[in-house]
PDB file of N, CA and C in Angstrom:
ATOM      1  N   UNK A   1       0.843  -1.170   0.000  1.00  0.00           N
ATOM      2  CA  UNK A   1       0.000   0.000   0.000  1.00  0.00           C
ATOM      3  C   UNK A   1       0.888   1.232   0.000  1.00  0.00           C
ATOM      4  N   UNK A   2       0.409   2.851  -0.606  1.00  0.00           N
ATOM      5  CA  UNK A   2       1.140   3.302  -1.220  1.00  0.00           C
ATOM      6  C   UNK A   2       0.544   4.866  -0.393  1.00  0.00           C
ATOM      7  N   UNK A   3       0.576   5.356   0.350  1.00  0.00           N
ATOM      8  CA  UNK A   3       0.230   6.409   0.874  1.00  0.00           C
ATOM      9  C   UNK A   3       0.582   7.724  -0.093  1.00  0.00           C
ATOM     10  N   UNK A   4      -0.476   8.686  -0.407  1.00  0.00           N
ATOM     11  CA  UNK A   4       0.552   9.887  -1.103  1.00  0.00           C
ATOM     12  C   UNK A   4      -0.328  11.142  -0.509  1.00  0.00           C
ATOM     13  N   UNK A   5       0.565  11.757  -0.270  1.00  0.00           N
ATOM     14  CA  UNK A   5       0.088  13.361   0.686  1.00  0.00           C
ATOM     15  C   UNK A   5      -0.535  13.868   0.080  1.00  0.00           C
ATOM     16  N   UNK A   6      -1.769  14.475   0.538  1.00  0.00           N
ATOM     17  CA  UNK A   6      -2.951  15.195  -0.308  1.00  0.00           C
ATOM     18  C   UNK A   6      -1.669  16.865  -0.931  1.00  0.00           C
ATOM     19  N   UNK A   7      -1.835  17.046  -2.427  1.00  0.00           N
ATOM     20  CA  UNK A   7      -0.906  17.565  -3.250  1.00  0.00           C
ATOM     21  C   UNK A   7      -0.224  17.178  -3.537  1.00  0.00           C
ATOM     22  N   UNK A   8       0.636  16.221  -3.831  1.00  0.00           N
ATOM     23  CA  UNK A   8       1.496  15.386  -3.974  1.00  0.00           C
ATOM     24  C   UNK A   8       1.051  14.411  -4.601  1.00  0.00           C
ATOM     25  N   UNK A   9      -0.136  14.421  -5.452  1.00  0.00           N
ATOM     26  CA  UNK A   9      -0.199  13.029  -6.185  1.00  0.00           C
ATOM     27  C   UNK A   9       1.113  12.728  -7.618  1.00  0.00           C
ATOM     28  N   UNK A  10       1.612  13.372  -7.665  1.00  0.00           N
ATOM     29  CA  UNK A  10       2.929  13.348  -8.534  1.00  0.00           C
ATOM     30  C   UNK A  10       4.152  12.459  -8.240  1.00  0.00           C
ATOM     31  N   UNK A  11       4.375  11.962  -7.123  1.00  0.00           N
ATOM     32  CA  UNK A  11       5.177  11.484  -6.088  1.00  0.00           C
ATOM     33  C   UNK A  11       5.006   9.874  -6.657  1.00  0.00           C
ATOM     34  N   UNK A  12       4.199   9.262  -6.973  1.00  0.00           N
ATOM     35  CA  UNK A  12       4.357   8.163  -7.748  1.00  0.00           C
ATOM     36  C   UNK A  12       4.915   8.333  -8.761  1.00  0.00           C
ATOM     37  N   UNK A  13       4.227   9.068  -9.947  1.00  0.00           N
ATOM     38  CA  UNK A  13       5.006   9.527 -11.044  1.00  0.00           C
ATOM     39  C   UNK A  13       6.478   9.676 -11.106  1.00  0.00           C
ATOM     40  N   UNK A  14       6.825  11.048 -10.220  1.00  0.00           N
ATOM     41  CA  UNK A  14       7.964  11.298 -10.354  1.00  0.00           C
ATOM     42  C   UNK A  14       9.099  10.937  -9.321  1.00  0.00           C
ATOM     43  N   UNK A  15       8.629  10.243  -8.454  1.00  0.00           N
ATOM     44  CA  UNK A  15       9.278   9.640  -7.569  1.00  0.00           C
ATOM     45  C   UNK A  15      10.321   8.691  -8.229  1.00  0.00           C
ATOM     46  N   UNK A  16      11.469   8.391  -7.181  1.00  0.00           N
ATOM     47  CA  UNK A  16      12.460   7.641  -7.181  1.00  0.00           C
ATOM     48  C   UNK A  16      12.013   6.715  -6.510  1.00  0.00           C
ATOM     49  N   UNK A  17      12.372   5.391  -7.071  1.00  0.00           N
ATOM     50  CA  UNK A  17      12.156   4.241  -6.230  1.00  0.00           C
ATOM     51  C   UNK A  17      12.844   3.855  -4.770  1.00  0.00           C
ATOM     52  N   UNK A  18      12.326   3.744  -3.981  1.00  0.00           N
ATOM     53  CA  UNK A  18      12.709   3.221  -2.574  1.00  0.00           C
ATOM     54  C   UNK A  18      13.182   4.561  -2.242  1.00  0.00           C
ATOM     55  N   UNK A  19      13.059   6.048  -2.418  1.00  0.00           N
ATOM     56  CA  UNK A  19      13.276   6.699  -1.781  1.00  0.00           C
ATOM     57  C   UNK A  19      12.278   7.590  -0.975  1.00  0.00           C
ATOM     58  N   UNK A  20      12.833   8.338   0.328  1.00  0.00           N
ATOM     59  CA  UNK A  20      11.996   8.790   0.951  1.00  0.00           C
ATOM     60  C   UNK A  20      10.999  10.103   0.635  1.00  0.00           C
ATOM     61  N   UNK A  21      10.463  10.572   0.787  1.00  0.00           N
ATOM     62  CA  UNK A  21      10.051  11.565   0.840  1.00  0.00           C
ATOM     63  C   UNK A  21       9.065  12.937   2.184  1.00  0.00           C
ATOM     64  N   UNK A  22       9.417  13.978   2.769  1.00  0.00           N
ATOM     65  CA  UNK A  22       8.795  14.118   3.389  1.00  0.00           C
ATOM     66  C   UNK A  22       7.429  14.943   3.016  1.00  0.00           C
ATOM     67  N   UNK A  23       6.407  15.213   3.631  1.00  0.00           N
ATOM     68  CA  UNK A  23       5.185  16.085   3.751  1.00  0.00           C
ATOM     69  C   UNK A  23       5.336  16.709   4.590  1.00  0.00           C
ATOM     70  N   UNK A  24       6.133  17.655   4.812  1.00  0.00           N
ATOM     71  CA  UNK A  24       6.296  18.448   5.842  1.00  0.00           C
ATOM     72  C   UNK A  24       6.262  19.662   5.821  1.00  0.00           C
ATOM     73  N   UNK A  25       5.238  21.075   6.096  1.00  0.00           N
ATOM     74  CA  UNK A  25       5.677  22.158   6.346  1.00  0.00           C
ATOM     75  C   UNK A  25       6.966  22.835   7.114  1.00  0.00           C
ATOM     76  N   UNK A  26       6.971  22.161   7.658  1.00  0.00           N
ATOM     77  CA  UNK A  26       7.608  22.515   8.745  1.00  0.00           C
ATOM     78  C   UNK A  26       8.956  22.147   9.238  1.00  0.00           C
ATOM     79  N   UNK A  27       9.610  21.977   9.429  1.00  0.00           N
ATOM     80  CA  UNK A  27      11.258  21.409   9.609  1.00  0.00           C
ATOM     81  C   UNK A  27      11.319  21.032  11.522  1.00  0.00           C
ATOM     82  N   UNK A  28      10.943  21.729  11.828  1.00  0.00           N
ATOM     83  CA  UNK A  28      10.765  20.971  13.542  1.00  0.00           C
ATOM     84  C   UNK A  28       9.827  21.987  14.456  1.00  0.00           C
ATOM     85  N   UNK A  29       9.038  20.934  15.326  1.00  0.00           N
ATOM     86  CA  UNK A  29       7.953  21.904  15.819  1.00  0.00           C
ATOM     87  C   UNK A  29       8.150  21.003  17.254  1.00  0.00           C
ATOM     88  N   UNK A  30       8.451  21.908  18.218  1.00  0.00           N
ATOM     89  CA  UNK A  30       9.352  21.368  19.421  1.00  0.00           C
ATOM     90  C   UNK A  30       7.874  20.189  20.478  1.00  0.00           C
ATOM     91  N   UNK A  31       8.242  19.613  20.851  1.00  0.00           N
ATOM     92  CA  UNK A  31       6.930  18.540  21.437  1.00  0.00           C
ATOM     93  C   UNK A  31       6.903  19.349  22.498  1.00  0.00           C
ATOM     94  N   UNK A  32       7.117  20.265  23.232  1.00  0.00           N
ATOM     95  CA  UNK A  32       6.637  21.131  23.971  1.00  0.00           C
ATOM     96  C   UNK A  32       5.486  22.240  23.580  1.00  0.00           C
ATOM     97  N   UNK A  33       5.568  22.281  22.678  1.00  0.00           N
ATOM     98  CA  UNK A  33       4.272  23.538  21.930  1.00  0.00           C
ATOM     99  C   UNK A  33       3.769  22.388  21.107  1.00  0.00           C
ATOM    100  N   UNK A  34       3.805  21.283  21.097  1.00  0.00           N
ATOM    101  CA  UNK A  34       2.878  20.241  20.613  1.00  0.00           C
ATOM    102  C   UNK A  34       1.779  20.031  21.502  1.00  0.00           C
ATOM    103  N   UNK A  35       2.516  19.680  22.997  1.00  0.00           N
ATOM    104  CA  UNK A  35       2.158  19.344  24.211  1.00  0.00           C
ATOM    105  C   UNK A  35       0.932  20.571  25.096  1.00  0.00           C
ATOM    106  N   UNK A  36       1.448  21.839  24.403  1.00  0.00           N
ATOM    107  CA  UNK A  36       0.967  23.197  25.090  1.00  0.00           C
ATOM    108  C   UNK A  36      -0.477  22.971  24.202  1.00  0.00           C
ATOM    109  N   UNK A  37      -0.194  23.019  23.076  1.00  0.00           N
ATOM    110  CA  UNK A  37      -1.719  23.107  22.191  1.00  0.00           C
ATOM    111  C   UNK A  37      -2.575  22.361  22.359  1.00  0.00           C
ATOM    112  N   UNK A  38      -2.092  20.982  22.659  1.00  0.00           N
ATOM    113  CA  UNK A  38      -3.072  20.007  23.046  1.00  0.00           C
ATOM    114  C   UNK A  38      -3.835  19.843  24.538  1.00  0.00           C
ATOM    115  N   UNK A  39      -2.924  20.203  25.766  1.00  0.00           N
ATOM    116  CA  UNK A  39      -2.890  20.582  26.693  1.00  0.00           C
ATOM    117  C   UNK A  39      -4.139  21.550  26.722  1.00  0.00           C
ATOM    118  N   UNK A  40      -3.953  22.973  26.005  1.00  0.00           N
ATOM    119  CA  UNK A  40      -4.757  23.935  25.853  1.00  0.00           C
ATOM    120  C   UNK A  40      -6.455  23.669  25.337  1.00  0.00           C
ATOM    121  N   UNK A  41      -6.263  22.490  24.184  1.00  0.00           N
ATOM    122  CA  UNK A  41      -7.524  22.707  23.763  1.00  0.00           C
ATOM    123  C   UNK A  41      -8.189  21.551  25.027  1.00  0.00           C
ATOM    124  N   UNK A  42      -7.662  20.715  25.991  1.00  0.00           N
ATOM    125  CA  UNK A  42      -8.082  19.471  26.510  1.00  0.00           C
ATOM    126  C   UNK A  42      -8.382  20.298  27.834  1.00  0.00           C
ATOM    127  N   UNK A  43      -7.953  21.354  28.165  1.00  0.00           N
ATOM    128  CA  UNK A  43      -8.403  22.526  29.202  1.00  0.00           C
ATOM    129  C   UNK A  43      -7.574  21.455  30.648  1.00  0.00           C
ATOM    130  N   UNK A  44      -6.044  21.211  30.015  1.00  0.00           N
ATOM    131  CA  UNK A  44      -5.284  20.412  31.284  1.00  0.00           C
ATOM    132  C   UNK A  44      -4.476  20.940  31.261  1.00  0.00           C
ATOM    133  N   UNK A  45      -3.003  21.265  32.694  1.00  0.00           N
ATOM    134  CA  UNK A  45      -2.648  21.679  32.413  1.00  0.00           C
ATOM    135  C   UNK A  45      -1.137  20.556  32.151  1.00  0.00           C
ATOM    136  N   UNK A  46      -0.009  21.463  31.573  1.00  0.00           N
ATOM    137  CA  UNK A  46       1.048  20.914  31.172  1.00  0.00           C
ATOM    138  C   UNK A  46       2.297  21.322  31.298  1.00  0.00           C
ATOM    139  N   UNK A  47       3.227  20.092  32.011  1.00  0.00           N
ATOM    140  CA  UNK A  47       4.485  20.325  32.636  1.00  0.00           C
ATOM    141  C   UNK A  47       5.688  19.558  31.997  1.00  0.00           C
ATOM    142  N   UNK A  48       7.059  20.569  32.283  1.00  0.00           N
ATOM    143  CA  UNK A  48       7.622  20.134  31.376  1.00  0.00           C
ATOM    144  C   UNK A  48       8.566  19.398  32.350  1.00  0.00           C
ATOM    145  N   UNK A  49       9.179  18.439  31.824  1.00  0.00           N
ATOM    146  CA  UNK A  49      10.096  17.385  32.700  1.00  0.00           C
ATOM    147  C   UNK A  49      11.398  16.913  32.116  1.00  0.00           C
ATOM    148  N   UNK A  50      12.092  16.353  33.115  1.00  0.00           N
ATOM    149  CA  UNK A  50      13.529  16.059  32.109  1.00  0.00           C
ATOM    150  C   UNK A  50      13.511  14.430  31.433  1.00  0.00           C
ATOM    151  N   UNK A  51      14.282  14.591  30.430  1.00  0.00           N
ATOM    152  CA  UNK A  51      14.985  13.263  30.117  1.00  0.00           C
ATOM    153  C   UNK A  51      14.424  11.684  30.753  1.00  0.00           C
ATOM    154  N   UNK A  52      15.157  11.964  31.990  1.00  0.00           N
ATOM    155  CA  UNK A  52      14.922  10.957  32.510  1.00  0.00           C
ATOM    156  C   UNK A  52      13.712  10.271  33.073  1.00  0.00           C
ATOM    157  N   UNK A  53      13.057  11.511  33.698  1.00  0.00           N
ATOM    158  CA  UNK A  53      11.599  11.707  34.409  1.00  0.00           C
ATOM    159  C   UNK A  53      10.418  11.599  32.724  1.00  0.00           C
ATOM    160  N   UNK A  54      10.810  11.320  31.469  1.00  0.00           N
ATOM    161  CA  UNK A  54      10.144  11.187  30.607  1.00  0.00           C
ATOM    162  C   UNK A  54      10.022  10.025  30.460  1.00  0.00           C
ATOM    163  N   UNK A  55      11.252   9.641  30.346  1.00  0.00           N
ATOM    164  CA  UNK A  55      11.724   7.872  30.306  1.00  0.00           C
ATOM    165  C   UNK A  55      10.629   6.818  31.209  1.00  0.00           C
ATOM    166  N   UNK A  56      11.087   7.728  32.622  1.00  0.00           N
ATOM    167  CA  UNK A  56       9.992   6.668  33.482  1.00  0.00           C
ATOM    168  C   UNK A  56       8.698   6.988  33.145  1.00  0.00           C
ATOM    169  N   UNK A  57       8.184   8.191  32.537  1.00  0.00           N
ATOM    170  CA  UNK A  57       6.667   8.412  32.895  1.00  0.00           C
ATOM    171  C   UNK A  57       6.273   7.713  31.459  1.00  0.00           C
ATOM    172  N   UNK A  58       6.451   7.777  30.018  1.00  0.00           N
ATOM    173  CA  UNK A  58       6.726   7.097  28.985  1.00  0.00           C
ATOM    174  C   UNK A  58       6.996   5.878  28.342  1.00  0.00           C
ATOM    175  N   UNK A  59       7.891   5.138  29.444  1.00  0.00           N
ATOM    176  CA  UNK A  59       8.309   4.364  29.021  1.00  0.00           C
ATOM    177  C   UNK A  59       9.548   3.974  27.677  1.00  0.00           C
ATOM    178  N   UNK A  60       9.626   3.148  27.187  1.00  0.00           N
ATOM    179  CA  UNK A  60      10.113   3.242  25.713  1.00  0.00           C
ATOM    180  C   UNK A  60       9.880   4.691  24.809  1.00  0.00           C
ATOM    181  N   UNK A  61       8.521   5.061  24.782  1.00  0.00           N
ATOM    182  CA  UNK A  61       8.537   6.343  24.103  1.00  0.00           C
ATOM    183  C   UNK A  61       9.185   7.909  24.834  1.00  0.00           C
ATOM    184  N   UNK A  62       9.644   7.448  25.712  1.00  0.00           N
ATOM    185  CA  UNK A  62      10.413   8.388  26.003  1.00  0.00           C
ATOM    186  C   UNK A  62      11.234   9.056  25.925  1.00  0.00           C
ATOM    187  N   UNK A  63      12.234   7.762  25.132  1.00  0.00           N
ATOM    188  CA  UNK A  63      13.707   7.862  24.293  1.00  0.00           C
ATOM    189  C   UNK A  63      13.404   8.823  23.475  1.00  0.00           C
ATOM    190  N   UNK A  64      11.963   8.320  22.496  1.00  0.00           N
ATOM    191  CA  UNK A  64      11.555   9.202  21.237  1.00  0.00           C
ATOM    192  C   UNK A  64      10.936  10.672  21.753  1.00  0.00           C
ATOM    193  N   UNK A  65      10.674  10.640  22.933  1.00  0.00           N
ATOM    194  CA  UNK A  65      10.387  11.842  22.554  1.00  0.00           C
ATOM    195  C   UNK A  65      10.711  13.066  23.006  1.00  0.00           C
ATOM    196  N   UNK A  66      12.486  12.500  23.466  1.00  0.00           N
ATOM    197  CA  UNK A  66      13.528  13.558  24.065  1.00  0.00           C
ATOM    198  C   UNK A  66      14.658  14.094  23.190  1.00  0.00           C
ATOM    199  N   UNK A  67      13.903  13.221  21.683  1.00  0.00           N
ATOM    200  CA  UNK A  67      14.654  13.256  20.844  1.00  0.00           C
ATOM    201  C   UNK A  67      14.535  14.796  20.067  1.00  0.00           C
ATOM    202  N   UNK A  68      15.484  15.343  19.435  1.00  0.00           N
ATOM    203  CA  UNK A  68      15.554  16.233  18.842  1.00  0.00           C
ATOM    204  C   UNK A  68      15.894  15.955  16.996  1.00  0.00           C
ATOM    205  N   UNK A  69      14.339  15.459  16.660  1.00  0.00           N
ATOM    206  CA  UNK A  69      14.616  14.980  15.280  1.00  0.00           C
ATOM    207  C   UNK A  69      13.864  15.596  13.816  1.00  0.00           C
ATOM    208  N   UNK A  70      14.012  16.846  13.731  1.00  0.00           N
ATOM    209  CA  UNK A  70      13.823  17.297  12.745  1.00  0.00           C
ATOM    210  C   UNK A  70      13.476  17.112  11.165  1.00  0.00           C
ATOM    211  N   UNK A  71      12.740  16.631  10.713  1.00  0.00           N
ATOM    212  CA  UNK A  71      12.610  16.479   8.763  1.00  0.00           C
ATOM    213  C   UNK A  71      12.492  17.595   8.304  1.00  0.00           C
ATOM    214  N   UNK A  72      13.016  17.488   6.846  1.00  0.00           N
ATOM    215  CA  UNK A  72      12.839  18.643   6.517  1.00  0.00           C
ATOM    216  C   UNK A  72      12.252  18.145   4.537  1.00  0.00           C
ATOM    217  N   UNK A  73      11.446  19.098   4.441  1.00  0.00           N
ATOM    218  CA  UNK A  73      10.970  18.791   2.996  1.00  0.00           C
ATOM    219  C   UNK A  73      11.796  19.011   1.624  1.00  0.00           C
ATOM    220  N   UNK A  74      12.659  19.446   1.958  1.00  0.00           N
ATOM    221  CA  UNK A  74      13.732  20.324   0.545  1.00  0.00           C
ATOM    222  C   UNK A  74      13.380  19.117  -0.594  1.00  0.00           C
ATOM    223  N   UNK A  75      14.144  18.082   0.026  1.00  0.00           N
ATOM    224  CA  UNK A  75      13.722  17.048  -1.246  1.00  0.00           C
ATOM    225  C   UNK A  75      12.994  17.033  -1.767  1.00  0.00           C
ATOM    226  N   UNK A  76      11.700  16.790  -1.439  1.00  0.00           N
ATOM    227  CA  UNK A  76      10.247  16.182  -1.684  1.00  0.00           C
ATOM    228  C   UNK A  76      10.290  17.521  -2.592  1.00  0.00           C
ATOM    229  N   UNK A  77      10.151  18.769  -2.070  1.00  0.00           N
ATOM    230  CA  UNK A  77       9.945  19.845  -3.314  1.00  0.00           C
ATOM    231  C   UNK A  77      10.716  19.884  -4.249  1.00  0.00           C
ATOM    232  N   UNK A  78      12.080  19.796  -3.676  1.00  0.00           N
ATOM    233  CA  UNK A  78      12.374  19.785  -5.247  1.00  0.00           C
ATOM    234  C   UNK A  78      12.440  18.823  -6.367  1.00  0.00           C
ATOM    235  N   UNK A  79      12.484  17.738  -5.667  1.00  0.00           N
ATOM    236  CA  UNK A  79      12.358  16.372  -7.118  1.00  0.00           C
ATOM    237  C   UNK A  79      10.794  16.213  -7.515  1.00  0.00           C
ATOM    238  N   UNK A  80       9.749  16.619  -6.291  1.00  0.00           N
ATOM    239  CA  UNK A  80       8.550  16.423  -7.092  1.00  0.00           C
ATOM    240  C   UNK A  80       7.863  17.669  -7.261  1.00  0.00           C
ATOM    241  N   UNK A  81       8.330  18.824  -6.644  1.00  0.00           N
ATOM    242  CA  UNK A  81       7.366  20.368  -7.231  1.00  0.00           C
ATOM    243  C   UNK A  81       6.263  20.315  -6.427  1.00  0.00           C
ATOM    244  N   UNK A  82       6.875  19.576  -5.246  1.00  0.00           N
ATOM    245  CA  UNK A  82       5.361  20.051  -4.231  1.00  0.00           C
ATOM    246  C   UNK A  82       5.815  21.258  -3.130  1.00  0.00           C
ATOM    247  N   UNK A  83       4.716  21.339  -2.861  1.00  0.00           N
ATOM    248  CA  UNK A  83       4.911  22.687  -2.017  1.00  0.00           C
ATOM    249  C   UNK A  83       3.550  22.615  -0.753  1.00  0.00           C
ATOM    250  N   UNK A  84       3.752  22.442   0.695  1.00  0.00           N
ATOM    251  CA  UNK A  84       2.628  22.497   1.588  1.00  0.00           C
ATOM    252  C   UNK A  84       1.793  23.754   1.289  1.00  0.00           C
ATOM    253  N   UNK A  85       0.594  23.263   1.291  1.00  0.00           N
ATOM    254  CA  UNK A  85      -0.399  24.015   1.657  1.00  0.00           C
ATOM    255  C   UNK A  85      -1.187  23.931   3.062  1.00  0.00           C
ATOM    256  N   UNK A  86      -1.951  25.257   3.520  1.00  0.00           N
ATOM    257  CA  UNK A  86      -2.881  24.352   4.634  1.00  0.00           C
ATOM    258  C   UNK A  86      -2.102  25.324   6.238  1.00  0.00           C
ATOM    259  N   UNK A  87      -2.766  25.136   7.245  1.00  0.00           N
ATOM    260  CA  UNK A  87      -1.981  25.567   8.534  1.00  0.00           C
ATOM    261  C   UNK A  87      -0.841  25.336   8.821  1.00  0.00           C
ATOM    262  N   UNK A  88      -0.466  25.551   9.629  1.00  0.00           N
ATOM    263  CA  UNK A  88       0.528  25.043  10.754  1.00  0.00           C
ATOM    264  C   UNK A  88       0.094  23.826  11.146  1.00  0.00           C
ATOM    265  N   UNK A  89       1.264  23.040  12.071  1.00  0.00           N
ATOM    266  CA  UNK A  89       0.818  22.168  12.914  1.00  0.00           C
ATOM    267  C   UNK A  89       0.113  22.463  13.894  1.00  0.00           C
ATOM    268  N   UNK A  90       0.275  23.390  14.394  1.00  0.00           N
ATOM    269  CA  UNK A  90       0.608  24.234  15.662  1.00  0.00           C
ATOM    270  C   UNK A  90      -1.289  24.969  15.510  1.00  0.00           C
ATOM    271  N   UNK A  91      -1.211  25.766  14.367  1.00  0.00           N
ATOM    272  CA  UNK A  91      -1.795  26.536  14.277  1.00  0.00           C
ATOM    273  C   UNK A  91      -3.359  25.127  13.902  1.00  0.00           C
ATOM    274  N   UNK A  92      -3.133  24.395  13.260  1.00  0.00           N
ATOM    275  CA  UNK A  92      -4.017  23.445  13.056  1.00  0.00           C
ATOM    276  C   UNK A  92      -4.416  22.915  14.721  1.00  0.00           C
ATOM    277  N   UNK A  93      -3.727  22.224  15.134  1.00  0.00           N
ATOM    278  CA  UNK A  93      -3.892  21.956  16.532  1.00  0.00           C
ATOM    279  C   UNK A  93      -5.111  23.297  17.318  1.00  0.00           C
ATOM    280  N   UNK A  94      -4.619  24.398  17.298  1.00  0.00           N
ATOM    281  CA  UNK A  94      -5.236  25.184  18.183  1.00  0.00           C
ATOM    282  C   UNK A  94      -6.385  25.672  17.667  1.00  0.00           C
ATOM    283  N   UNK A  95      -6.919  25.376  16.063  1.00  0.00           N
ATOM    284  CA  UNK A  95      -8.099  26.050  15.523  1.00  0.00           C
ATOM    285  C   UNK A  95      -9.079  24.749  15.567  1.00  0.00           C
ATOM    286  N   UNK A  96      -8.727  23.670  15.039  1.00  0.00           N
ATOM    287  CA  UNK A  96      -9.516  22.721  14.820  1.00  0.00           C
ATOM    288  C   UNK A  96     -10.281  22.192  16.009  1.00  0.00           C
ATOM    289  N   UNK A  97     -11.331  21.695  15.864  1.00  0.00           N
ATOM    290  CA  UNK A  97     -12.094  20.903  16.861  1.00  0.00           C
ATOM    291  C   UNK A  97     -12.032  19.918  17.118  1.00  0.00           C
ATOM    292  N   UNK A  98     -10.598  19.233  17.467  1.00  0.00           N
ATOM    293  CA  UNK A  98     -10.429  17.792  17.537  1.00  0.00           C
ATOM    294  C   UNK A  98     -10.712  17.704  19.023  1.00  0.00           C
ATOM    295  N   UNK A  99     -11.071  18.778  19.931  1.00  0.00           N
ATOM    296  CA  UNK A  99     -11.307  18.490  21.767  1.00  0.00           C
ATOM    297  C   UNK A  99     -12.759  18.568  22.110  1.00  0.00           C
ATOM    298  N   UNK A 100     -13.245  18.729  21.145  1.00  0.00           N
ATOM    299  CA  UNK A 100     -14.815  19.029  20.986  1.00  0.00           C
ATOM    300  C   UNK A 100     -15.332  17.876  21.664  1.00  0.00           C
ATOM    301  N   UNK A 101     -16.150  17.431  22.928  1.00  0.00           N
ATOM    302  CA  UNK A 101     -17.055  16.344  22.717  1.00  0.00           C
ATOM    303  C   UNK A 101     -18.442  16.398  22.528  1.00  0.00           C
TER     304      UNK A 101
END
């Protein structure tokens, strides 16, 4: 199965085989203002902790998510001529009604 980012239907076409590609506006959006927006729309509040104190509260995903791992789209635009459209992450997070019940 073959996932392709809404704008990006070209990416089969002009894609390279077995290579990656990102959908990304954005190049890094820190999990702390991930954490704040979601936090915000869930009306909880949110604290920030170290490393280690992630590890235990996390578990395994903790490793990941002390990580400082950035994508960045350069590729994807330039071998296939896409270009994001659409919000922020950030800004999507805080407009949308995903806390609505």
């Amino acid at each position: 199965m073959c996932w392709t980012p809404p704008g990006c239907t070209g990416s089969l076409e002009k894609g390279t085989a077995g290579a990656r590609y990102h959908a990304v506006a954005e190049e890094g959006v820190r999990l702390k203002d991930i954490a704040a927006a979601i936090g915000g729309g869930l009306n909880v509040p949110v604290t920030s902790i170290s490393q280690e104190q992630a590890q235990e509260h996390f578990g395994f995903f903790g490793f990941f998510a002390g990580r400082d791992s950035p994508v960045s789209s350069a590729r994807t635009r330039e071998q296939l001529g896409w270009n994001p459209t659409g919000p922020s992450l950030l800004t999507d997070l805080e407009n949308m009604q995903y806390f609505q019940t």
